[in-house]
C-alpha atoms as a PDB file:
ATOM      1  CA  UNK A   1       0.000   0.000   0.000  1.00  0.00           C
ATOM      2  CA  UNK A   2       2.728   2.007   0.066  1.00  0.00           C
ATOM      3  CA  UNK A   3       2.936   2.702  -3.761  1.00  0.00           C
ATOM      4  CA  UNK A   4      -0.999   4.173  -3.147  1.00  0.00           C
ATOM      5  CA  UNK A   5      -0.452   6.153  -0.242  1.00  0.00           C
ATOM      6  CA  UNK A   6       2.455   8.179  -1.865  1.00  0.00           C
ATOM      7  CA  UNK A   7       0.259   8.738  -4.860  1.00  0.00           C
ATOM      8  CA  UNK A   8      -1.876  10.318  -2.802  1.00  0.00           C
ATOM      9  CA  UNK A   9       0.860  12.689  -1.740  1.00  0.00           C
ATOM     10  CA  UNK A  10       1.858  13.350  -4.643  1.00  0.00           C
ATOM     11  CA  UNK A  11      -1.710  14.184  -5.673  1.00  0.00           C
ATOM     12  CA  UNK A  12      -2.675  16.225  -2.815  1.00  0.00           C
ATOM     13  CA  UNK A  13      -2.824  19.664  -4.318  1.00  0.00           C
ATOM     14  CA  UNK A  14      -5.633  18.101  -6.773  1.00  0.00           C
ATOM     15  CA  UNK A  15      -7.191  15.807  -4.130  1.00  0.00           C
ATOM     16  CA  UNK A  16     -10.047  19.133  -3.272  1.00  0.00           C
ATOM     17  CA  UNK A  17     -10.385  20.007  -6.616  1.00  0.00           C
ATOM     18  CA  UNK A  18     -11.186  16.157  -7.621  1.00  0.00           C
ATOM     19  CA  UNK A  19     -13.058  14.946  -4.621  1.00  0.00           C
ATOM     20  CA  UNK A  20     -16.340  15.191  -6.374  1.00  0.00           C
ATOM     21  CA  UNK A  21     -15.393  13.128  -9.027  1.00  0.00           C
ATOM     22  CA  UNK A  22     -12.695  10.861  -8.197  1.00  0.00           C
ATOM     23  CA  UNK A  23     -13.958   7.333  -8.479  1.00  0.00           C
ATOM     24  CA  UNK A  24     -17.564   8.329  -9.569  1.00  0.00           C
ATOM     25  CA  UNK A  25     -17.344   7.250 -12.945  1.00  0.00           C
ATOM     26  CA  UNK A  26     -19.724   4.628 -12.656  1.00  0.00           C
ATOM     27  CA  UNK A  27     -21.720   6.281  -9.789  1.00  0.00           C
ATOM     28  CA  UNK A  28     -24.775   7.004 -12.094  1.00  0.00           C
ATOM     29  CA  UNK A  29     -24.957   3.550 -13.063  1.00  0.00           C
ATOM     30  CA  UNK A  30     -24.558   1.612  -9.451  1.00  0.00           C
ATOM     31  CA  UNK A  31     -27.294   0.183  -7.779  1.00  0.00           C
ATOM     32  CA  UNK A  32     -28.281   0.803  -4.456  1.00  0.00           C
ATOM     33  CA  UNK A  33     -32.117  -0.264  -4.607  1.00  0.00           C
ATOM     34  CA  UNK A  34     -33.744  -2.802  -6.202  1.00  0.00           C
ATOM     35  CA  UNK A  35     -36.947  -4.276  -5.583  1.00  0.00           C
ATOM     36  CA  UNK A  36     -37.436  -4.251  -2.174  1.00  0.00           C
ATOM     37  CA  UNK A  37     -33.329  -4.922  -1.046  1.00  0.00           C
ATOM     38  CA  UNK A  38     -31.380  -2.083  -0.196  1.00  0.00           C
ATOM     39  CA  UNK A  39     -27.808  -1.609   0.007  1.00  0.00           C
ATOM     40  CA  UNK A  40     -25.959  -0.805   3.390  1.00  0.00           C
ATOM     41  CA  UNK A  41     -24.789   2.108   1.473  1.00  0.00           C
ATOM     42  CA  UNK A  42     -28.692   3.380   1.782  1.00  0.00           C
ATOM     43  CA  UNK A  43     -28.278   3.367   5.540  1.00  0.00           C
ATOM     44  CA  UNK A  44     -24.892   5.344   6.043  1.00  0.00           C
ATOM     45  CA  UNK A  45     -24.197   8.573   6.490  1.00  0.00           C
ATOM     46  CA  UNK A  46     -23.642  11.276   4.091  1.00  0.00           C
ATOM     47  CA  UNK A  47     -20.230  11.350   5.184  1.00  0.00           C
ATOM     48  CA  UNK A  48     -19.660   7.670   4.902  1.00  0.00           C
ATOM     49  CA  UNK A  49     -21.226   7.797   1.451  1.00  0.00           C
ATOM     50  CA  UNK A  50     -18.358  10.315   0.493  1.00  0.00           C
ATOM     51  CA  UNK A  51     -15.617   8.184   1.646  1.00  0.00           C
ATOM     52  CA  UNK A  52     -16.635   5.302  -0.249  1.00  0.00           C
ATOM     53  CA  UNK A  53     -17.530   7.408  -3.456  1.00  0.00           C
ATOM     54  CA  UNK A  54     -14.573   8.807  -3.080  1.00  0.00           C
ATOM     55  CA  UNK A  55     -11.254   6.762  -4.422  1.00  0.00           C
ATOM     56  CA  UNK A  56      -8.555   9.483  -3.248  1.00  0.00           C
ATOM     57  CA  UNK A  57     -10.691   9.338   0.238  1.00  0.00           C
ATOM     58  CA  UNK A  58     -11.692   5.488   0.206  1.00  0.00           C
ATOM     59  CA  UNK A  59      -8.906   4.067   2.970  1.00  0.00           C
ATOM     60  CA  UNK A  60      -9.171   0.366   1.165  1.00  0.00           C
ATOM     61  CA  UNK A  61      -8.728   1.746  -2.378  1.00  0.00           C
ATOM     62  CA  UNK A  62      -4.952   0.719  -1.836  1.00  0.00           C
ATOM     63  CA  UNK A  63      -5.772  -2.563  -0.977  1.00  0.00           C
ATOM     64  CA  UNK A  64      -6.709  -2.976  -4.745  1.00  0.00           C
ATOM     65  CA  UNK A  65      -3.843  -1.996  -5.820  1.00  0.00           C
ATOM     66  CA  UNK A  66      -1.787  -4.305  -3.631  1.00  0.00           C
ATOM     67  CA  UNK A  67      -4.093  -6.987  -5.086  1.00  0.00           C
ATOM     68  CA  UNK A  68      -3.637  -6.170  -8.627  1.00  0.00           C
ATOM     69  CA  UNK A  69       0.291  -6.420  -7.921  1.00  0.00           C
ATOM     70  CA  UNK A  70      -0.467  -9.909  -6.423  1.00  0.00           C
ATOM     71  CA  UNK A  71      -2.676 -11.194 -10.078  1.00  0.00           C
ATOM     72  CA  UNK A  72       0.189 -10.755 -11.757  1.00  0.00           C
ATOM     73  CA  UNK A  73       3.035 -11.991  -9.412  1.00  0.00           C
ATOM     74  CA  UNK A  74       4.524 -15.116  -9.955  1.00  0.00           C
ATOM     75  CA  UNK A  75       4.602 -17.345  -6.806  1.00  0.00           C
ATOM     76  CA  UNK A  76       4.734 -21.026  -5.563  1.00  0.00           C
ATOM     77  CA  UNK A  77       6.959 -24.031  -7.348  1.00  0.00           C
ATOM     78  CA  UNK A  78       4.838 -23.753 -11.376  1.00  0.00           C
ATOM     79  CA  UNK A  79       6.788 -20.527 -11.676  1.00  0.00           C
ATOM     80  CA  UNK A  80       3.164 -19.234 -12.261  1.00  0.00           C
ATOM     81  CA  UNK A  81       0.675 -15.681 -11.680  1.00  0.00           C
ATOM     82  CA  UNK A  82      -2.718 -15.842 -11.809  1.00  0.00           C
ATOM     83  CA  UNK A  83      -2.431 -13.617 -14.748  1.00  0.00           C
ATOM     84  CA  UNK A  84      -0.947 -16.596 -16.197  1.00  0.00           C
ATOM     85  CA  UNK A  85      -4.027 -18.702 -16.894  1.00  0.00           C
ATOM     86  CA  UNK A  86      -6.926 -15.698 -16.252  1.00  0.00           C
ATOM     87  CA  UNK A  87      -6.824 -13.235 -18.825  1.00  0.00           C
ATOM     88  CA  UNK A  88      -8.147  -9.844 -17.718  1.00  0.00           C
ATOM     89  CA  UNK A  89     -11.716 -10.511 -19.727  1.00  0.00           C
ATOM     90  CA  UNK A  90     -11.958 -13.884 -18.183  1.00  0.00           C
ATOM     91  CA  UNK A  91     -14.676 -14.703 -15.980  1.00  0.00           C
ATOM     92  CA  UNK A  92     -12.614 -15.556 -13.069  1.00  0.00           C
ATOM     93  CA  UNK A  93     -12.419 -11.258 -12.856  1.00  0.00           C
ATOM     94  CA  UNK A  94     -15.461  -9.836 -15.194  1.00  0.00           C
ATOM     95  CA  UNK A  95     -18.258 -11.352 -13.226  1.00  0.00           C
ATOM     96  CA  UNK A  96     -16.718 -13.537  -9.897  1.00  0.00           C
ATOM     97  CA  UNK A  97     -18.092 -10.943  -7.789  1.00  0.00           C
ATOM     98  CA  UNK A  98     -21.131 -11.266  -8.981  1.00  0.00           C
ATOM     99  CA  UNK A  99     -21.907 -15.205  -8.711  1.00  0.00           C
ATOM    100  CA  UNK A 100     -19.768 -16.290  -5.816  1.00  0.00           C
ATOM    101  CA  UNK A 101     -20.277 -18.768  -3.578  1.00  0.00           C
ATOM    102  CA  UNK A 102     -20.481 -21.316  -6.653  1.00  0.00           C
ATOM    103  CA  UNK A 103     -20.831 -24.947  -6.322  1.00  0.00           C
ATOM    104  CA  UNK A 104     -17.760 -27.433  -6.456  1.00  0.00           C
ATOM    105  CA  UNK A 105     -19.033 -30.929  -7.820  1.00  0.00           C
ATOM    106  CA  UNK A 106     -15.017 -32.029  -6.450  1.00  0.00           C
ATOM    107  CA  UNK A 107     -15.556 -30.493  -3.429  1.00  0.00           C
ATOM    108  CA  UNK A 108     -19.598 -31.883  -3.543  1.00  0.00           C
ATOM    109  CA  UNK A 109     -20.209 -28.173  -1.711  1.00  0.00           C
ATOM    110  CA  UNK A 110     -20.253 -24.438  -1.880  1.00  0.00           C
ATOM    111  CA  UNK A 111     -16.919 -22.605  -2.648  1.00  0.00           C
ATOM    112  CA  UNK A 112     -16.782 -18.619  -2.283  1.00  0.00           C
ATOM    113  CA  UNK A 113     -13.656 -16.307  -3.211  1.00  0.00           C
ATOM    114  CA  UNK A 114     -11.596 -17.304  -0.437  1.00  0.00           C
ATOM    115  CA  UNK A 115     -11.711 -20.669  -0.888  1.00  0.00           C
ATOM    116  CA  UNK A 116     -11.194 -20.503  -5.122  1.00  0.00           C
ATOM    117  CA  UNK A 117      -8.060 -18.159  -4.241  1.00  0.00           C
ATOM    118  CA  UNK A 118      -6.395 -20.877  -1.979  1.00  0.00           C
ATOM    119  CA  UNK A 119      -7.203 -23.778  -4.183  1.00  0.00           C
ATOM    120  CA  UNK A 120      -5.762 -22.218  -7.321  1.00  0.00           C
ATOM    121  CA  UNK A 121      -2.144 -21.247  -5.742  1.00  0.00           C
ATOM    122  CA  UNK A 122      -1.898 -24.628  -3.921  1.00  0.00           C
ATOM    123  CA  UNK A 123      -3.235 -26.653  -7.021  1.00  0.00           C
ATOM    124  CA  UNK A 124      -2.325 -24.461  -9.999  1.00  0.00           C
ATOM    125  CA  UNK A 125       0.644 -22.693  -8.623  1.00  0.00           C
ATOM    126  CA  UNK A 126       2.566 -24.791  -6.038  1.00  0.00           C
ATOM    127  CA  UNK A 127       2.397 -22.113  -4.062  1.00  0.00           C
ATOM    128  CA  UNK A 128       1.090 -21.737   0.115  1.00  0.00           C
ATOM    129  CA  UNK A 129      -2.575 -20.665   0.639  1.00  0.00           C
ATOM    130  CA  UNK A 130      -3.502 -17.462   1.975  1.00  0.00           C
ATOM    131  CA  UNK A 131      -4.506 -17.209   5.636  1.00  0.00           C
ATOM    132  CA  UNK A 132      -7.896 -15.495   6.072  1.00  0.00           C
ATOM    133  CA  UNK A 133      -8.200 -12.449   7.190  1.00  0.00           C
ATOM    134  CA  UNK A 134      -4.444 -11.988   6.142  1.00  0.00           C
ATOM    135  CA  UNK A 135      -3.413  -8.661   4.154  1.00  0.00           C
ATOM    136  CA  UNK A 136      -2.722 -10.536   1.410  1.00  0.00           C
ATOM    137  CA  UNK A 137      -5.852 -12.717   1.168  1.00  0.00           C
ATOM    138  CA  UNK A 138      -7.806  -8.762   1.236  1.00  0.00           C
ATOM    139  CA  UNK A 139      -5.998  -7.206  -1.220  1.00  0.00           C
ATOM    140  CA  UNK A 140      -6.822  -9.954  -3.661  1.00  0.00           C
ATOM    141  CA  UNK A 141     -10.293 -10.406  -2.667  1.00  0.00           C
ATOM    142  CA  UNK A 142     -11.020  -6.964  -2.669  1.00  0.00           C
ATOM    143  CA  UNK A 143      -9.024  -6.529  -6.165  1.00  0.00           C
ATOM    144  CA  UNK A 144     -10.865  -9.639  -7.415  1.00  0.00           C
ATOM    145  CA  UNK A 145     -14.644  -8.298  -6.373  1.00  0.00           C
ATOM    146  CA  UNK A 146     -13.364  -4.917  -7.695  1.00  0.00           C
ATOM    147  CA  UNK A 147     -13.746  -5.575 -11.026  1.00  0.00           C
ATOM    148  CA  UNK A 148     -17.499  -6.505 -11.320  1.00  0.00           C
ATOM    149  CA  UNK A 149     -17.636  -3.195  -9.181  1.00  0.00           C
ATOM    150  CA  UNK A 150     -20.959  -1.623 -10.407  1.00  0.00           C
ATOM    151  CA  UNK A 151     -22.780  -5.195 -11.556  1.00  0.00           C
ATOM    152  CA  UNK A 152     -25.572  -6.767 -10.158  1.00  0.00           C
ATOM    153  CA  UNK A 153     -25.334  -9.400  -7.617  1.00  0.00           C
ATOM    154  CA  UNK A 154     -26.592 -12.276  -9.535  1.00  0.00           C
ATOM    155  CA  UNK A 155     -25.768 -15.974  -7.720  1.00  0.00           C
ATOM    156  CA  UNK A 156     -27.247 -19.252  -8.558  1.00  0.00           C
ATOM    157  CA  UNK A 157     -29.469 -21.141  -5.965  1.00  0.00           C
ATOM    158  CA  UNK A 158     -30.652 -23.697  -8.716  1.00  0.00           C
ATOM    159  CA  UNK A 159     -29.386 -26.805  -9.058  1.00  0.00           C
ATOM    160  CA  UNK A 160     -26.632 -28.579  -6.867  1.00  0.00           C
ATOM    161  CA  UNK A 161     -26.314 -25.559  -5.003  1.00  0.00           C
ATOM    162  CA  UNK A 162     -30.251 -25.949  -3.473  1.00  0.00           C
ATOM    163  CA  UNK A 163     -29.838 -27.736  -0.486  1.00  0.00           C
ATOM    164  CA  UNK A 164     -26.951 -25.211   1.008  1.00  0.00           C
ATOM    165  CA  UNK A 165     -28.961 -22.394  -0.076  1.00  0.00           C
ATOM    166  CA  UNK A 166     -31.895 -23.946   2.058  1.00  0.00           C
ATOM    167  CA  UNK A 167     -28.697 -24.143   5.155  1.00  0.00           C
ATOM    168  CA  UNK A 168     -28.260 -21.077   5.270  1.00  0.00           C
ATOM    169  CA  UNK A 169     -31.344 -19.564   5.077  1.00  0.00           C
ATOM    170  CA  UNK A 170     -32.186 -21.913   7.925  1.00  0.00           C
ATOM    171  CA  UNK A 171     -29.001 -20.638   9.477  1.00  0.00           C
ATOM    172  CA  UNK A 172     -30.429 -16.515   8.995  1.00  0.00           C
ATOM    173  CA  UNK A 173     -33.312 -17.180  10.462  1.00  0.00           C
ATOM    174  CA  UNK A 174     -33.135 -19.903  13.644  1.00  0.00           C
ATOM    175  CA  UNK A 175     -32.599 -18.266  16.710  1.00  0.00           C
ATOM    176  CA  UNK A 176     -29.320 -18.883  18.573  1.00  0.00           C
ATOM    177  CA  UNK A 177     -26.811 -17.415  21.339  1.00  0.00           C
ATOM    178  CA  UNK A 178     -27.687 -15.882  25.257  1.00  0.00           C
ATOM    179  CA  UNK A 179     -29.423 -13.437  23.476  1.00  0.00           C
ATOM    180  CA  UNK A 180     -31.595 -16.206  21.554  1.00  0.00           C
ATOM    181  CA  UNK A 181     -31.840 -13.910  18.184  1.00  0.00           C
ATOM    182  CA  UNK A 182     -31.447 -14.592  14.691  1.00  0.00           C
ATOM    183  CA  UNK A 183     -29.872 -12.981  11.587  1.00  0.00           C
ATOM    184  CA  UNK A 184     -33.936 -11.872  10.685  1.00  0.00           C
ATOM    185  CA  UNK A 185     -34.540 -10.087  14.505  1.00  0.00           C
ATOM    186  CA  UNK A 186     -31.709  -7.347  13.793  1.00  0.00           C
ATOM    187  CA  UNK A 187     -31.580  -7.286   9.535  1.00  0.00           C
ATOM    188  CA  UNK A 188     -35.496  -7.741   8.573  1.00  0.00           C
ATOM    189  CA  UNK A 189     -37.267  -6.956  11.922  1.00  0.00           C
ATOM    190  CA  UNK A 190     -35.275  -3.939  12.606  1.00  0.00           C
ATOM    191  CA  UNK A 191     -33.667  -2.604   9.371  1.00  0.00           C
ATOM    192  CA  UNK A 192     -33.440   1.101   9.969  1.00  0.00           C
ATOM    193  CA  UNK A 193     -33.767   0.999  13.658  1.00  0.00           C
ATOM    194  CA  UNK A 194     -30.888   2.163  15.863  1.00  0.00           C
ATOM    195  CA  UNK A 195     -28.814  -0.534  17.997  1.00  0.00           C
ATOM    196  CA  UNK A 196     -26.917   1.956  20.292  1.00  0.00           C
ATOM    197  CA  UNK A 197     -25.153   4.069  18.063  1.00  0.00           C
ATOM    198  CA  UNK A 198     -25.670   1.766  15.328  1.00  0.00           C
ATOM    199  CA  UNK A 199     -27.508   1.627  12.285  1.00  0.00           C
ATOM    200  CA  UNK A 200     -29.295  -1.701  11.381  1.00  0.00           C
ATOM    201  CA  UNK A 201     -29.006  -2.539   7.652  1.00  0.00           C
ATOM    202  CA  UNK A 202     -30.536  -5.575   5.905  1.00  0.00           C
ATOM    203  CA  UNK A 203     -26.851  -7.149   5.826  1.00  0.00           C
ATOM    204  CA  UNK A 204     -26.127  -6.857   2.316  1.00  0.00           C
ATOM    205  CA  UNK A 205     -22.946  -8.524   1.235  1.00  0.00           C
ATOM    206  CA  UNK A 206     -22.626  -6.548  -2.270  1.00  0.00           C
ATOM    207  CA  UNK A 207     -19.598  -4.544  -0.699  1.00  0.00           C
ATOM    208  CA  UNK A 208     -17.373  -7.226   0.545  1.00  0.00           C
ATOM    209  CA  UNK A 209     -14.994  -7.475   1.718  1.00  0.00           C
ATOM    210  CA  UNK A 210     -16.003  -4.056   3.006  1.00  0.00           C
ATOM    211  CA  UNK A 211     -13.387  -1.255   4.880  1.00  0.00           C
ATOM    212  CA  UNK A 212     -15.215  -0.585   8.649  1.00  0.00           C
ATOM    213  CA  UNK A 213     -14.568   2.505  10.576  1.00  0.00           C
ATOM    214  CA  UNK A 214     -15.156   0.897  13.498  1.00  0.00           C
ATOM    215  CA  UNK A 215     -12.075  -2.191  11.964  1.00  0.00           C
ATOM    216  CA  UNK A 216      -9.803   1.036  10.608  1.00  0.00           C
ATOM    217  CA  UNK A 217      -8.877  -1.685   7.814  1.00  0.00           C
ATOM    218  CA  UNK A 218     -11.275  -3.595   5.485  1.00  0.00           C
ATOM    219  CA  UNK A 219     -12.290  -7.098   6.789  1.00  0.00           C
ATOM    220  CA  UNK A 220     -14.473 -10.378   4.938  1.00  0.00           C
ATOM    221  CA  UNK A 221     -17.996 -10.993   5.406  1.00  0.00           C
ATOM    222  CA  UNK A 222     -16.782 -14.122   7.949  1.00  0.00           C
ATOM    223  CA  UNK A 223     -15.460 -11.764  10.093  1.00  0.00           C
ATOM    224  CA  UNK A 224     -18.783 -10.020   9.855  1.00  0.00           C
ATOM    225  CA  UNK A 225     -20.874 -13.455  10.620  1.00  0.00           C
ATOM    226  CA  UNK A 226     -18.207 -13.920  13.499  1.00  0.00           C
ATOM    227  CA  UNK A 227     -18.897 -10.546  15.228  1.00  0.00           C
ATOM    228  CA  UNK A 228     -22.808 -11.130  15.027  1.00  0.00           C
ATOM    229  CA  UNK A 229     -22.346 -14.563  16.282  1.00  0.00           C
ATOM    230  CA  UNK A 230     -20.268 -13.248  19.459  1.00  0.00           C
ATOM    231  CA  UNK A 231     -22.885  -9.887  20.064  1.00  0.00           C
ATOM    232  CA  UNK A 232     -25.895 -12.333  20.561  1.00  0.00           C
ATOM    233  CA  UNK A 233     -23.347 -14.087  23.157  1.00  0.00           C
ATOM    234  CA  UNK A 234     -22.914 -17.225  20.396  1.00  0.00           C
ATOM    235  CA  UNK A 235     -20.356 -19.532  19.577  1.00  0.00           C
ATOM    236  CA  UNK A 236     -18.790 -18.192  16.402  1.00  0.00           C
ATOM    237  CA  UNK A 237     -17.899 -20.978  13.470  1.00  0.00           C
ATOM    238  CA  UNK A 238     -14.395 -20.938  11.743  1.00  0.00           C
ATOM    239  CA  UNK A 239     -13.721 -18.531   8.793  1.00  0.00           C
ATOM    240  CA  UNK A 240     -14.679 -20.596   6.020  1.00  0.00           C
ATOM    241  CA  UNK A 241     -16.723 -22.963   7.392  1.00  0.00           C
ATOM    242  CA  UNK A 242     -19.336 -24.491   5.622  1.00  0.00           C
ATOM    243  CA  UNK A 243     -22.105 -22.956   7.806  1.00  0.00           C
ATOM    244  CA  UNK A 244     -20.829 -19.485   7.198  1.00  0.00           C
ATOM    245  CA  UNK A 245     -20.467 -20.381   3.050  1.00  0.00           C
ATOM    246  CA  UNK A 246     -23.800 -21.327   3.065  1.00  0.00           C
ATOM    247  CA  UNK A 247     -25.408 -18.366   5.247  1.00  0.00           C
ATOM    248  CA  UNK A 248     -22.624 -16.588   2.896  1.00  0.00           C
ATOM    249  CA  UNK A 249     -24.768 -17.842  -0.611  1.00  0.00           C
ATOM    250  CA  UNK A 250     -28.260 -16.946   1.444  1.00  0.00           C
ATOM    251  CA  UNK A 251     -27.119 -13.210   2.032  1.00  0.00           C
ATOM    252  CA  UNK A 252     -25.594 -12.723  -1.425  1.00  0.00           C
ATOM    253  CA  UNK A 253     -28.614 -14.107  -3.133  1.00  0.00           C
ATOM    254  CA  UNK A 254     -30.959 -11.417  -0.779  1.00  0.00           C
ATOM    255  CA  UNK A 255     -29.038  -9.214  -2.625  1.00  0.00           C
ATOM    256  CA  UNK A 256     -29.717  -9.796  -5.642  1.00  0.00           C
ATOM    257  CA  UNK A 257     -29.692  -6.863  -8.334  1.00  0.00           C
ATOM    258  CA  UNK A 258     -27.835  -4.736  -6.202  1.00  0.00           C
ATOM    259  CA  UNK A 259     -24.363  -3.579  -7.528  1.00  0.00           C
ATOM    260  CA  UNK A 260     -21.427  -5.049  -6.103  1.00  0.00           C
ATOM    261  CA  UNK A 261     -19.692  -2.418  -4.455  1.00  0.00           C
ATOM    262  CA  UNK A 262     -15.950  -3.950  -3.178  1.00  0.00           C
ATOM    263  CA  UNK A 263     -14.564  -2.027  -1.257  1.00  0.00           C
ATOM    264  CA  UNK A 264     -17.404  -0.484   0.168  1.00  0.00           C
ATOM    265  CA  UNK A 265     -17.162   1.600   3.636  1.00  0.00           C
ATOM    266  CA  UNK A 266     -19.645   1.008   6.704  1.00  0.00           C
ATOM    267  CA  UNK A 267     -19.248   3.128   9.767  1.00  0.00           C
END
């Protein structure tokens, strides 16, 4: 990120000037509304809003450049990139933020981004997977999701993939933890209500991974199922897990039509 943040230095005498059109290219053209599924992005503040629109202001925008640098380095015993075998056009980056979690027939289950990423370096390049959560694992996710930025979210439930879609929208709505609430009591029940300070949204998962205030650095929708697990006082599954993929296809299909926005910003 280093490389980014000095641009912005070096930029800083434009950075006013620009502000109200830096990364807005595609503004008139994302979706934060459709049907009746709204977009966390609905629910923040002006302010917020600004820092996401925002690309010389938006503090993960560095993150996809780190990942870009990462696509095209070659890593692990093939002597391979991922630019090696994914073109720029291919659908591994024009539309995987779009239809992720997909199913695996050799896995016989649900795979999201994480999970693709780590399989191709260990099969296709030799080379060690990605810990979750890590900077690394981020920057390509985020650069990844980045470029279906302003598509709709658009996963398939049909199929093989049926039965974990049913999972986790079992898992969204049963009741669990101290608190005995589900994913429904905050995100449907309450959307637009206040927790504390808070905000309730309809946990959208079009801008994920997704850069929180709260975080100072961006962080994957796991880590978001994690915190909501521990706040109703409930045992929180593994990153990865195939109870958070599932719950993981359930949210993404809820948002269907809405743009993906990687990297978005929530307070």
């Amino acid at each position: 990120m280093k490389k980014y943040f000095q641009g912005i230095l070096m930029g800083a005498a434009f950075a006013v000037g620009l502000s109200g059109f830096a990364g807005s290219a595609s503004s008139g053209e994302m979706v934060f509304k459709s049907g009746d599924r709204s977009s966390g992005y609905t629910y923040a503040t002006k302010e917020t809003q600004g820092i996401q629109d925002d690309d010389m202001g938006n503090p993960a925008w560095g993150y996809v450049e780190d990942g870009g640098d990462l696509w095209n380095k070659v890593d692990g015993k093939a002597g391979k990139s991922c630019a090696t075998c994914h073109g720029v056009e291919s659908a591994m980056l024009s539309d995987v933020g779009t239809r992720y979690p997909v199913y695996n027939a050799k896995l016989g289950k649900m795979q999201n981004i994480e999970q693709k990423i780590n399989q191709e370096r260990e099969e296709k390049m030799g080379a060690k997977p990605y810990k979750w959560e890590s900077g690394q694992m981020l920057a390509m996710t985020i650069y990844m999701r980045n470029q279906s930025h302003g598509k709709p979210m658009n996963v398939s439930i049909d199929g093989p993939a049926v039965p974990f879609f049913e999972a986790g929208k079992k898992f969204f709505n049963k009741k669990r933890g101290q608190l005995d609430m589900s994913c429904t009591n905050c995100h449907v029940d309450n959307a637009g209500n206040r927790i504390r300070a808070n905000m309730l949204t309809e946990a959208q998962g079009n801008g994920f991974p997704t850069y929180r205030l709260k975080w100072q650095k961006p962080g994957s929708l796991h880590r978001r199922f994690r915190g909501c697990n521990k706040t109703v006082r409930a045992a929180p599954y593994g990153y990865g897990s195939d109870e958070y993929v599932n719950l993981e296809l359930y949210v993404a299909w809820r948002g269907r039509g809405l743009s993906v926005e990687t990297p978005a910003v929530r307070n």
